[in-house]
PDB file of N, CA and C in Angstrom:
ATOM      1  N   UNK A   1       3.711 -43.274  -7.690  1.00  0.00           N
ATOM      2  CA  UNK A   1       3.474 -44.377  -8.591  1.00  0.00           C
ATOM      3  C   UNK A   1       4.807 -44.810  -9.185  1.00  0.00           C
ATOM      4  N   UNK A   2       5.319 -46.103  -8.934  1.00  0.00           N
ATOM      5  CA  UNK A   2       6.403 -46.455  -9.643  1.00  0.00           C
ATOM      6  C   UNK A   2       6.268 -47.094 -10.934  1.00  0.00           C
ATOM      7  N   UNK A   3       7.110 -46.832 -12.015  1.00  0.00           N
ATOM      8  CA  UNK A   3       6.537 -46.596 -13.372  1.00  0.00           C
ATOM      9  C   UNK A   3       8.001 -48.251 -13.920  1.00  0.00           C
ATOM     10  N   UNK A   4       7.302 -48.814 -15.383  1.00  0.00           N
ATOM     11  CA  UNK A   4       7.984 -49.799 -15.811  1.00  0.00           C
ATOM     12  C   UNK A   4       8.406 -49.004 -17.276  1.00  0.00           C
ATOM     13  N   UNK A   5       9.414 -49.244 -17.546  1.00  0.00           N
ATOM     14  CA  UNK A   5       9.447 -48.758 -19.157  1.00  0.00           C
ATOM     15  C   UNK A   5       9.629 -50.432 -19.985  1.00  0.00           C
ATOM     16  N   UNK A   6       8.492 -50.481 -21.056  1.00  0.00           N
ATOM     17  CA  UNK A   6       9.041 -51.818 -21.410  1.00  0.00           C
ATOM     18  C   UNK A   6       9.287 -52.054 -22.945  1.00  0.00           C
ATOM     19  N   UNK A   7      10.199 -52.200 -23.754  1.00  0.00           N
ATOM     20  CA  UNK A   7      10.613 -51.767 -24.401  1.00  0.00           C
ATOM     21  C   UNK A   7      10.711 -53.258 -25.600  1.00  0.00           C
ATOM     22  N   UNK A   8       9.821 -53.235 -26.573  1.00  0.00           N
ATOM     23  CA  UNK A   8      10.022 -55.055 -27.132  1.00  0.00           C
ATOM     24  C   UNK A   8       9.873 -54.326 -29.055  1.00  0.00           C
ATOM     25  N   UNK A   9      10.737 -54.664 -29.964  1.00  0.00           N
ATOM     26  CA  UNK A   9      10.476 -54.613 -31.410  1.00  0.00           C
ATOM     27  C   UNK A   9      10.494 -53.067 -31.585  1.00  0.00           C
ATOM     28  N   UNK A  10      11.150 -52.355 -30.854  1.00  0.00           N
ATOM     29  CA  UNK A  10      12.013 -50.935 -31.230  1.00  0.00           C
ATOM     30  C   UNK A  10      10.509 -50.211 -31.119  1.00  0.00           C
ATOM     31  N   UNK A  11      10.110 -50.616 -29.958  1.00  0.00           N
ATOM     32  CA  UNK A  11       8.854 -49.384 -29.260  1.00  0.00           C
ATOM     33  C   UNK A  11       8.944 -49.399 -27.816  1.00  0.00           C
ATOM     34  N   UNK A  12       9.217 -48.725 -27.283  1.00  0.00           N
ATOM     35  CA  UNK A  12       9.202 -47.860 -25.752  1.00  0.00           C
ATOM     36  C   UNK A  12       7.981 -47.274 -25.248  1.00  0.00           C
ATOM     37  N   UNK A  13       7.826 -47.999 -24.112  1.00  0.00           N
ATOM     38  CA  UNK A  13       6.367 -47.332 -23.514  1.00  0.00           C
ATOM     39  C   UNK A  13       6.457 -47.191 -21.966  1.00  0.00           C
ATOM     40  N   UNK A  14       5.961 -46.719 -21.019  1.00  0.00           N
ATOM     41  CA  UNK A  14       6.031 -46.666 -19.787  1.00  0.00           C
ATOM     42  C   UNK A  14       4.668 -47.008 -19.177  1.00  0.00           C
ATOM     43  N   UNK A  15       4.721 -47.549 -18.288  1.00  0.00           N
ATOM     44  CA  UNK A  15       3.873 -48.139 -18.172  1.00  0.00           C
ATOM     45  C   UNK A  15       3.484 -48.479 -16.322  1.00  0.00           C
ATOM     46  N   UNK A  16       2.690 -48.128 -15.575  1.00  0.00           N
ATOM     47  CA  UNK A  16       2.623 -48.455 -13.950  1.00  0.00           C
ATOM     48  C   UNK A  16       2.859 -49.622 -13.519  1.00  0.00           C
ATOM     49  N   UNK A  17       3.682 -49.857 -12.543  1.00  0.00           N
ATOM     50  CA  UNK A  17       3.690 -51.136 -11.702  1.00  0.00           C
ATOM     51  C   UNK A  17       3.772 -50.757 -10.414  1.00  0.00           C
ATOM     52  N   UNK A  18       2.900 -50.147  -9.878  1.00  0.00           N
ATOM     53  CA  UNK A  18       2.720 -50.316  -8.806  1.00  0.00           C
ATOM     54  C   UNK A  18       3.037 -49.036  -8.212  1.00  0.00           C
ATOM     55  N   UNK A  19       2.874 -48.420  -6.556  1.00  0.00           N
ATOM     56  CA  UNK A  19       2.979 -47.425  -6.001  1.00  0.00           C
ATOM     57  C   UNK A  19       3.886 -47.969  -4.948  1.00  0.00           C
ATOM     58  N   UNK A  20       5.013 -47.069  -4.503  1.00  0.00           N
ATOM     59  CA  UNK A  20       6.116 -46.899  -3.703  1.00  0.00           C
ATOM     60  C   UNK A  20       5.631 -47.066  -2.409  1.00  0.00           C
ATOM     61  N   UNK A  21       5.657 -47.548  -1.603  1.00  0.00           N
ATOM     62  CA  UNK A  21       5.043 -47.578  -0.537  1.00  0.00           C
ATOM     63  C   UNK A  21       5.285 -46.419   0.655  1.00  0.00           C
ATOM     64  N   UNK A  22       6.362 -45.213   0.129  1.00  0.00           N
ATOM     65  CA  UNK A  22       6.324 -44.016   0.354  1.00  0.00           C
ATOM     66  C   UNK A  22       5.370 -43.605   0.323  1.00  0.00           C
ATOM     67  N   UNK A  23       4.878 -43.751  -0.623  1.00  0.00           N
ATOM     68  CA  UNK A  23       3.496 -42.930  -0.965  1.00  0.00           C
ATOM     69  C   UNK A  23       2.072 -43.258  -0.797  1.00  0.00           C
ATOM     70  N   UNK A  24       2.240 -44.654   0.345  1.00  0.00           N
ATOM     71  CA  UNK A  24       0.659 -45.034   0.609  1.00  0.00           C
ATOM     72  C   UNK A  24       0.523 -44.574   2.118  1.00  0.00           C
ATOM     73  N   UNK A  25      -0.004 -43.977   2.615  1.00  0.00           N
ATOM     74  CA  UNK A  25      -0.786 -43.755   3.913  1.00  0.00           C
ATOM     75  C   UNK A  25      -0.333 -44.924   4.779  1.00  0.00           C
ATOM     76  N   UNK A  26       0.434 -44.982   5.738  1.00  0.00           N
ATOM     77  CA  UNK A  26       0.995 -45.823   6.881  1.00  0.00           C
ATOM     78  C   UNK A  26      -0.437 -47.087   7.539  1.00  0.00           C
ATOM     79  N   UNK A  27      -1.603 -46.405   7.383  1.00  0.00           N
ATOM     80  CA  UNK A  27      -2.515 -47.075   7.699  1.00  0.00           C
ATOM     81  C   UNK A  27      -3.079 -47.863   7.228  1.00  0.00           C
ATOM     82  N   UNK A  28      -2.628 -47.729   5.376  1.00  0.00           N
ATOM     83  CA  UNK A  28      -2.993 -49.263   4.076  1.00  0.00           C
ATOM     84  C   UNK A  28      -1.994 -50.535   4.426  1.00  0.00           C
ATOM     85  N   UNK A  29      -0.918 -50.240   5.361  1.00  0.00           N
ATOM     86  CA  UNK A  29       0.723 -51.015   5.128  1.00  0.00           C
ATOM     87  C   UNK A  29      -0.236 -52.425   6.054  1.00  0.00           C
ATOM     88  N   UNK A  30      -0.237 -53.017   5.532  1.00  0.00           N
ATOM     89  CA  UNK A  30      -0.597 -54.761   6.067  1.00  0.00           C
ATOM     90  C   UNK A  30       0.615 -55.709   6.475  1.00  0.00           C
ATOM     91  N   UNK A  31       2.127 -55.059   6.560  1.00  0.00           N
ATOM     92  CA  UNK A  31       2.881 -55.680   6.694  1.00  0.00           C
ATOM     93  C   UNK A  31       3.352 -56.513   8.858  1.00  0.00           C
ATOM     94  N   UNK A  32       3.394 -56.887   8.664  1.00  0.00           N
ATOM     95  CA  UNK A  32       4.011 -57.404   9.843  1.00  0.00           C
ATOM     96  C   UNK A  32       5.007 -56.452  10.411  1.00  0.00           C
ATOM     97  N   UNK A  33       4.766 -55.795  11.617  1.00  0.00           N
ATOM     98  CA  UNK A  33       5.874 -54.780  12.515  1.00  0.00           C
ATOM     99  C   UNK A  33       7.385 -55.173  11.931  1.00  0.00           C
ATOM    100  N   UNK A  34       7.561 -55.973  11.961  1.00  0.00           N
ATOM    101  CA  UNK A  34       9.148 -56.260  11.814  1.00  0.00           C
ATOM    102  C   UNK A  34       9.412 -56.281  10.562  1.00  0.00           C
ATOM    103  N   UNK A  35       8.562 -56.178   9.655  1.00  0.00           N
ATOM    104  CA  UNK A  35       8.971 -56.329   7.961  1.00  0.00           C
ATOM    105  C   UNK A  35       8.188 -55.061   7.137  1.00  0.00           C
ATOM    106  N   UNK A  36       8.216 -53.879   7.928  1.00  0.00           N
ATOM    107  CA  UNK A  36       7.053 -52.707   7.531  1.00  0.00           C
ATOM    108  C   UNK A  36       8.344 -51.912   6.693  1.00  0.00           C
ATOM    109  N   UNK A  37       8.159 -51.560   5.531  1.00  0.00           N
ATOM    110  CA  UNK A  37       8.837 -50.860   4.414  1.00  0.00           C
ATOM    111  C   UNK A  37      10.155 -49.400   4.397  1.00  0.00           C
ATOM    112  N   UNK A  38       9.525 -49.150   6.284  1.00  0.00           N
ATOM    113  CA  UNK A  38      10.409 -48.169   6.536  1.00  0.00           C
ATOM    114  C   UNK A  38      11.380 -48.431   7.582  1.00  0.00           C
ATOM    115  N   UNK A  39      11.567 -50.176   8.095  1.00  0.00           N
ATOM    116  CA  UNK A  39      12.590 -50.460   8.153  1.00  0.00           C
ATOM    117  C   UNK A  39      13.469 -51.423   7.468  1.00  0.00           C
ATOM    118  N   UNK A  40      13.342 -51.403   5.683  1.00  0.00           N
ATOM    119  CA  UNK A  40      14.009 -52.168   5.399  1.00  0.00           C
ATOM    120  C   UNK A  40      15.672 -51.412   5.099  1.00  0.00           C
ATOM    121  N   UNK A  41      16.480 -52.165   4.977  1.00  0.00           N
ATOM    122  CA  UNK A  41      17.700 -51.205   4.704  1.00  0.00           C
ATOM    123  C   UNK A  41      17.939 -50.197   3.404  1.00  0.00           C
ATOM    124  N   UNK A  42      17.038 -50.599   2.557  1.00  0.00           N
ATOM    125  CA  UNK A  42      17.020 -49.450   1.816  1.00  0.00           C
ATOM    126  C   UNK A  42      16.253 -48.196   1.585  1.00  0.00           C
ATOM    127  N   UNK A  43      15.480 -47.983   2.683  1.00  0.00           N
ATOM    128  CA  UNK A  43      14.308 -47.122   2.587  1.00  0.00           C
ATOM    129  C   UNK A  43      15.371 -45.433   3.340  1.00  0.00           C
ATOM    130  N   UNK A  44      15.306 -44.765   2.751  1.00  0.00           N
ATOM    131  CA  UNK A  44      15.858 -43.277   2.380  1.00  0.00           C
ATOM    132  C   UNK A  44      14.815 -42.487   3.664  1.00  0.00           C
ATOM    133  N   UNK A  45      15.465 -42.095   4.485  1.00  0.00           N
ATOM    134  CA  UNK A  45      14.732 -41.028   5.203  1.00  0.00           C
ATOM    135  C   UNK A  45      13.678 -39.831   4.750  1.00  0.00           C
ATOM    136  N   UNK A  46      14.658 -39.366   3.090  1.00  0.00           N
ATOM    137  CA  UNK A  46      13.842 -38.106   2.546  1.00  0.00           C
ATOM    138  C   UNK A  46      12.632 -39.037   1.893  1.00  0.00           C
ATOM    139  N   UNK A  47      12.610 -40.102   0.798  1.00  0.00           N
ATOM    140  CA  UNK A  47      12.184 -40.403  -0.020  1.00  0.00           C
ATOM    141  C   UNK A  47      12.036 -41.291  -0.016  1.00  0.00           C
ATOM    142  N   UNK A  48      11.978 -42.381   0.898  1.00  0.00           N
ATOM    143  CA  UNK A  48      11.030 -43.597   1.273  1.00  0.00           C
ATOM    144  C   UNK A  48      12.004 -44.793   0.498  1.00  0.00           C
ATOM    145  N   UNK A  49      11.054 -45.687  -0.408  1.00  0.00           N
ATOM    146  CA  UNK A  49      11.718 -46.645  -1.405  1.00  0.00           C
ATOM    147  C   UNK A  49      11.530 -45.630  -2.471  1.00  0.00           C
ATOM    148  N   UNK A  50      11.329 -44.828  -2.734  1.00  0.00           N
ATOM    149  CA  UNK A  50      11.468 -44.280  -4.018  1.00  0.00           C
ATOM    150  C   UNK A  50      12.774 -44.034  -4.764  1.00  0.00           C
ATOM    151  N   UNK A  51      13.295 -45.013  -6.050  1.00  0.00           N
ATOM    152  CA  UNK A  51      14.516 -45.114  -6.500  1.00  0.00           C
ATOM    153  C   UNK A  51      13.888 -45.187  -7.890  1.00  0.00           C
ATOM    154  N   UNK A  52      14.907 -44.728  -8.343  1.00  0.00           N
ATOM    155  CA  UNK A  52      15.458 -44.994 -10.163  1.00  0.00           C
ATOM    156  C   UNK A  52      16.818 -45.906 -10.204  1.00  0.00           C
ATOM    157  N   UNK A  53      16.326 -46.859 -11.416  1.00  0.00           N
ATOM    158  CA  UNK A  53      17.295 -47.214 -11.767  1.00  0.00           C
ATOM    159  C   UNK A  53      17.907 -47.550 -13.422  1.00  0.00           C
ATOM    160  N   UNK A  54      18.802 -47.004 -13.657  1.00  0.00           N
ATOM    161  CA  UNK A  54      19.253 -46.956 -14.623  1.00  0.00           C
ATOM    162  C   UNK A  54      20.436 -48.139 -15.388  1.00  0.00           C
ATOM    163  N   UNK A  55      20.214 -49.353 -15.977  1.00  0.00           N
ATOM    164  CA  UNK A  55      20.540 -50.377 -16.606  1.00  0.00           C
ATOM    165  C   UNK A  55      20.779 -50.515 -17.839  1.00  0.00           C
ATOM    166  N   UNK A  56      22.328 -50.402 -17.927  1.00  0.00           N
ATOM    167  CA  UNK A  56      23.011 -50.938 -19.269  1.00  0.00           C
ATOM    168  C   UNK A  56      23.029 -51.863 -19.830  1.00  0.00           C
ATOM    169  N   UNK A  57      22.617 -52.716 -20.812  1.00  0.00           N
ATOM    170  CA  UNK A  57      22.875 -54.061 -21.141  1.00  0.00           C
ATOM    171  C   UNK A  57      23.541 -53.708 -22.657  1.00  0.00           C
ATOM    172  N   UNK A  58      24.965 -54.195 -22.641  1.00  0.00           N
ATOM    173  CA  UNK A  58      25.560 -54.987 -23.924  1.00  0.00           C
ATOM    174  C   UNK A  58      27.103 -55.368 -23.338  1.00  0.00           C
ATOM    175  N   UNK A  59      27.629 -55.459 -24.666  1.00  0.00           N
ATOM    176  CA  UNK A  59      28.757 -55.829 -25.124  1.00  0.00           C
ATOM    177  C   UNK A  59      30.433 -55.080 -24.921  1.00  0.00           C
ATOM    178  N   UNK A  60      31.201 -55.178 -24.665  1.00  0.00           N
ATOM    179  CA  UNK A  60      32.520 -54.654 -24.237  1.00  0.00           C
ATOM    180  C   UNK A  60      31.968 -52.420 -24.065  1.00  0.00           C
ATOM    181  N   UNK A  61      31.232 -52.494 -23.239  1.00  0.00           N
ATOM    182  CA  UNK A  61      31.158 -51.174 -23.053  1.00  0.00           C
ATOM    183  C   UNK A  61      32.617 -50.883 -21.834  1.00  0.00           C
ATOM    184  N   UNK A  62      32.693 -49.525 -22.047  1.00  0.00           N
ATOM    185  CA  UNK A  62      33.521 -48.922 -21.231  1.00  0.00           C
ATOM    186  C   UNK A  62      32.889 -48.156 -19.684  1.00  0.00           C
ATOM    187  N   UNK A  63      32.610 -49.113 -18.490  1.00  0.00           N
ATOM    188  CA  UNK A  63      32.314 -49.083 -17.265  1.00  0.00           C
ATOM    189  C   UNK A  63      32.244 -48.173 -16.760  1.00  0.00           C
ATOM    190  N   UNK A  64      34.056 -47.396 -16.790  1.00  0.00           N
ATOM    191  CA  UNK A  64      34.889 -46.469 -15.871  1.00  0.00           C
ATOM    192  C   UNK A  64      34.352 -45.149 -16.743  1.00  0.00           C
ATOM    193  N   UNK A  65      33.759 -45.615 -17.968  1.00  0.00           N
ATOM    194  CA  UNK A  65      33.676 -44.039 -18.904  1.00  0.00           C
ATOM    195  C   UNK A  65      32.142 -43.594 -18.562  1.00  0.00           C
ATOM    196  N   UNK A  66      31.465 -44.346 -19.182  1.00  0.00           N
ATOM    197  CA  UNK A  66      29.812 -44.054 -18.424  1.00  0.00           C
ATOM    198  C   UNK A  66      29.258 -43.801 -17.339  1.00  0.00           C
ATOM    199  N   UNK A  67      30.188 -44.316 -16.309  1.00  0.00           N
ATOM    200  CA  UNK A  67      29.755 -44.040 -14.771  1.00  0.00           C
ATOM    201  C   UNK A  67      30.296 -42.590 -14.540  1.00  0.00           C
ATOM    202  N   UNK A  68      31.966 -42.101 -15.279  1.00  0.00           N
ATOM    203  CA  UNK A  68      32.152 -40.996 -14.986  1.00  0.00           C
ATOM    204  C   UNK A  68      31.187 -39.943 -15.498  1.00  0.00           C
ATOM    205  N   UNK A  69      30.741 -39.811 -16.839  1.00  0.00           N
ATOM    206  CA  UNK A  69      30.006 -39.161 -17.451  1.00  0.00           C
ATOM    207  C   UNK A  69      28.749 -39.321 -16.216  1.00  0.00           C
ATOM    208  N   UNK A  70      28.218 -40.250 -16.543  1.00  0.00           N
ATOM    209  CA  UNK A  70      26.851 -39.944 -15.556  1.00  0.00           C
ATOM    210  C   UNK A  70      27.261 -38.928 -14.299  1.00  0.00           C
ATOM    211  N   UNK A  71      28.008 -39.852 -13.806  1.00  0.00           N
ATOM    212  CA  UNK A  71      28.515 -39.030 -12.239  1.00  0.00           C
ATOM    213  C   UNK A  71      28.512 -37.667 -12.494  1.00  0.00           C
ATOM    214  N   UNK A  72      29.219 -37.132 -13.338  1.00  0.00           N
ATOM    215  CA  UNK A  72      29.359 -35.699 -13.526  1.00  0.00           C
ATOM    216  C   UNK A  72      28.485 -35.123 -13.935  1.00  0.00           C
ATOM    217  N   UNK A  73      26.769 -35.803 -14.350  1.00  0.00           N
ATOM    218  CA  UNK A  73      25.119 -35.117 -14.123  1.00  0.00           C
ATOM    219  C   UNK A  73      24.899 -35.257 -13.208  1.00  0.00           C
ATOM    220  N   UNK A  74      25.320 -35.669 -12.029  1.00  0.00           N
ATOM    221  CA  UNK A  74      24.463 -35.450 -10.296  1.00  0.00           C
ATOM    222  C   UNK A  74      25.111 -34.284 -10.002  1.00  0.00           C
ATOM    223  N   UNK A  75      24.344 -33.505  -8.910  1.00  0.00           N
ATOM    224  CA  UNK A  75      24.266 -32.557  -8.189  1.00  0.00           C
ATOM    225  C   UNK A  75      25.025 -32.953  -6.759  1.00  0.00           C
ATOM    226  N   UNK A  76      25.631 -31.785  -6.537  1.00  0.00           N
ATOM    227  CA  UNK A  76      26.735 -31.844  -5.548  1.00  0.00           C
ATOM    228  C   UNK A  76      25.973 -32.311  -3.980  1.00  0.00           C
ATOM    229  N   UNK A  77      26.477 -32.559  -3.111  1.00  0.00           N
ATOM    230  CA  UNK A  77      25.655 -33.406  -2.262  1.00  0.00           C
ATOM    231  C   UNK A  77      24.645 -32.082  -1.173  1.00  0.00           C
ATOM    232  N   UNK A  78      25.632 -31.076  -1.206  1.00  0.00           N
ATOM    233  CA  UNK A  78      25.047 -29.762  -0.954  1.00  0.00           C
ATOM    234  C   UNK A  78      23.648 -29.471  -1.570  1.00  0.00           C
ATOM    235  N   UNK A  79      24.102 -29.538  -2.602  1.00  0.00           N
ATOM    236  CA  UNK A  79      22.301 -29.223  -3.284  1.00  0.00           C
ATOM    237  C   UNK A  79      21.392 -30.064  -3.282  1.00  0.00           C
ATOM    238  N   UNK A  80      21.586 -31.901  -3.289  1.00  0.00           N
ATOM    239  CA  UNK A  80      20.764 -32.519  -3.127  1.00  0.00           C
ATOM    240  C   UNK A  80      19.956 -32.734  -1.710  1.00  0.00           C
ATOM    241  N   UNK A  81      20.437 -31.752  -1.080  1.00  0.00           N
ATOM    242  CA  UNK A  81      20.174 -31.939   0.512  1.00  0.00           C
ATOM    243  C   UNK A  81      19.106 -31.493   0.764  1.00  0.00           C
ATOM    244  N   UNK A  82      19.200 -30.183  -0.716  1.00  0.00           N
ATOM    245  CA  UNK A  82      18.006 -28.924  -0.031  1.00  0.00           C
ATOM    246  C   UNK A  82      16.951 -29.153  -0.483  1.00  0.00           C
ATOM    247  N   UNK A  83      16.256 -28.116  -0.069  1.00  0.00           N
ATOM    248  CA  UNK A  83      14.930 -28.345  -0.230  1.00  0.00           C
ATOM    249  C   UNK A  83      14.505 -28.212  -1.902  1.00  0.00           C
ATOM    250  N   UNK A  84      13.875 -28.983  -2.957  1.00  0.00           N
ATOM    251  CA  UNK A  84      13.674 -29.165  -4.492  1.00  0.00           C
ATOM    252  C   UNK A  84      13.187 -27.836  -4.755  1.00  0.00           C
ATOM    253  N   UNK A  85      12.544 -27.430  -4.332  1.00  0.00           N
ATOM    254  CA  UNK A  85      12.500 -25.664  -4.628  1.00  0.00           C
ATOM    255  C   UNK A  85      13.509 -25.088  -5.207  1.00  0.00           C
ATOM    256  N   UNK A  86      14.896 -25.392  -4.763  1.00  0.00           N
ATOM    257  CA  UNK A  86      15.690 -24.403  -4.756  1.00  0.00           C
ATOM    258  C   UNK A  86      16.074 -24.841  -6.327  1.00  0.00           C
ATOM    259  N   UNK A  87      15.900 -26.332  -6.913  1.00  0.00           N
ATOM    260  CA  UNK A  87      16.367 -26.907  -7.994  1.00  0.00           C
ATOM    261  C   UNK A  87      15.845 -25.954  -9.265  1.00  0.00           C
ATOM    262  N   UNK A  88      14.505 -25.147  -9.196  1.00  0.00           N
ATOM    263  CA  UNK A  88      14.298 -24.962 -10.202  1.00  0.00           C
ATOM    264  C   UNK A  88      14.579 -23.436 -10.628  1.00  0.00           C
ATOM    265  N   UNK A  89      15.605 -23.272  -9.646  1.00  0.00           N
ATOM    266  CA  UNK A  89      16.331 -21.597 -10.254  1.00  0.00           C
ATOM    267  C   UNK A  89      17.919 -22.198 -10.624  1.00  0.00           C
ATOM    268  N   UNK A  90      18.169 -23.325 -11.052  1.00  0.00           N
ATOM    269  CA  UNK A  90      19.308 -23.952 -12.016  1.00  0.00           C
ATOM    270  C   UNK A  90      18.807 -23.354 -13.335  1.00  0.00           C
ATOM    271  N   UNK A  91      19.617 -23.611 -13.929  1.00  0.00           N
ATOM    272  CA  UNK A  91      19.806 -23.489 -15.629  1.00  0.00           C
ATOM    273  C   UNK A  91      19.483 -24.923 -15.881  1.00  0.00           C
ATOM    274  N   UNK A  92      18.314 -25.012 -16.545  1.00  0.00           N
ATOM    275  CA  UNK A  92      17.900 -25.984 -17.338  1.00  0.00           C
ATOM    276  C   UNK A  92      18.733 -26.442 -18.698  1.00  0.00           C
ATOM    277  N   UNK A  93      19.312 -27.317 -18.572  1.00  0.00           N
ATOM    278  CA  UNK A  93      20.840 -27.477 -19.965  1.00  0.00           C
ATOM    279  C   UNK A  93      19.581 -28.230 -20.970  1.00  0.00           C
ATOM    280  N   UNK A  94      18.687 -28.279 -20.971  1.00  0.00           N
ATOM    281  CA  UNK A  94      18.213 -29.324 -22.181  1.00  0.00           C
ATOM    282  C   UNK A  94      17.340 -27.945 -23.093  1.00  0.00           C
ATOM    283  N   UNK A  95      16.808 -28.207 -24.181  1.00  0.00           N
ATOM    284  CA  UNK A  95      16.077 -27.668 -25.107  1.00  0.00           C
ATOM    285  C   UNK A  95      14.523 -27.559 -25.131  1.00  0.00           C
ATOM    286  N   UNK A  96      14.125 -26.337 -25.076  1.00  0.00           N
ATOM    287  CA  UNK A  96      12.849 -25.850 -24.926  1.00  0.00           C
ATOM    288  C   UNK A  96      12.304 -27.565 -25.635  1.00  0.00           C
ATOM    289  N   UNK A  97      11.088 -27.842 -24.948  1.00  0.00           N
ATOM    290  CA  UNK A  97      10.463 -29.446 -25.557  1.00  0.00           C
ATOM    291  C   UNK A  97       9.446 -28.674 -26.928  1.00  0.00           C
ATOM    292  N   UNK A  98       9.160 -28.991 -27.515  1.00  0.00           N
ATOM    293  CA  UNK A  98       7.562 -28.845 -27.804  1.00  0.00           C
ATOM    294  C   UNK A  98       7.167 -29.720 -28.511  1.00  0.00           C
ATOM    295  N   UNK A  99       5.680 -30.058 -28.793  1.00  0.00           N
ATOM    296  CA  UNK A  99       5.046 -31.158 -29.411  1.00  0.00           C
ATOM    297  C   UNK A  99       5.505 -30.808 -31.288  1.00  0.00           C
ATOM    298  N   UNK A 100       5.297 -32.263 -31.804  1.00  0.00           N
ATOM    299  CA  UNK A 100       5.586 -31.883 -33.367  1.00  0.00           C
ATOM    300  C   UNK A 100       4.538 -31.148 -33.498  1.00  0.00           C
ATOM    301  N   UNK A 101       3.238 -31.064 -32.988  1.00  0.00           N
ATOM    302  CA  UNK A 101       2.246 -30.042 -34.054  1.00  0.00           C
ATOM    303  C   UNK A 101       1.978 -28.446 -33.635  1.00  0.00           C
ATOM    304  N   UNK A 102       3.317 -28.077 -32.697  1.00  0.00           N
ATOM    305  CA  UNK A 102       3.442 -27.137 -32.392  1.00  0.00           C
ATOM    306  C   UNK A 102       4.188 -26.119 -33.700  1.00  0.00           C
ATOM    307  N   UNK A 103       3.730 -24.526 -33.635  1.00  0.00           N
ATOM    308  CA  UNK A 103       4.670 -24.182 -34.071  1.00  0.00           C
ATOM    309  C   UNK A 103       5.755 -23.630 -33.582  1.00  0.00           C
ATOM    310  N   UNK A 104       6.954 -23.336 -34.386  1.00  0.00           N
ATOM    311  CA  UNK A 104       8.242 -23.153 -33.421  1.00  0.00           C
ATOM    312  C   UNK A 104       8.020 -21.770 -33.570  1.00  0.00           C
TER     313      UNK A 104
END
């Protein structure tokens, strides 16, 4: 399911638009042979059209600084290769979550 985040008067919500066509059964695809989803040029061998995308919008930001920072949260191309199994014996860098009406 590919998801919208839409964000209007300082509230954030996520919200469905639609399913990846990765993820529908080859036999729902109504497209025309020559225009079928897994040969367009962006469709990913592992992961179909399934993409994120991540969009900055303002004012004199620093390009070369944010892209480095980000860059340096992806995973080396070695590990993104393997199989996601292997992802979850990493060290998780973020903070145990819990709900506010939890106790700590």
């Amino acid at each position: 399911m590919a998801y919208e985040l839409a964000q209007a008067g300082g509230i954030s919500s996520v919200i469905p638009s639609g399913m990846w066509w990765a993820a529908v059964p080859q036999e729902y695809w109504d497209h025309p042979e020559d225009q079928r989803p897994d040969q367009q040029p962006d469709w990913e061998p592992r992961f179909g059209d399934r993409a994120q995308q991540l969009v900055f919008i303002g004012q004199q930001m620093d390009k070369a600084t944010m892209r480095a920072r980000l860059d340096a949260c992806l995973h080396d191309e070695e590990l993104a290769s393997t199989d996601i199994g292997k992802w979850a014996e990493l060290r998780n860098p973020f903070p145990v979550f819990r709900m506010a009406d939890e106790s700590a």
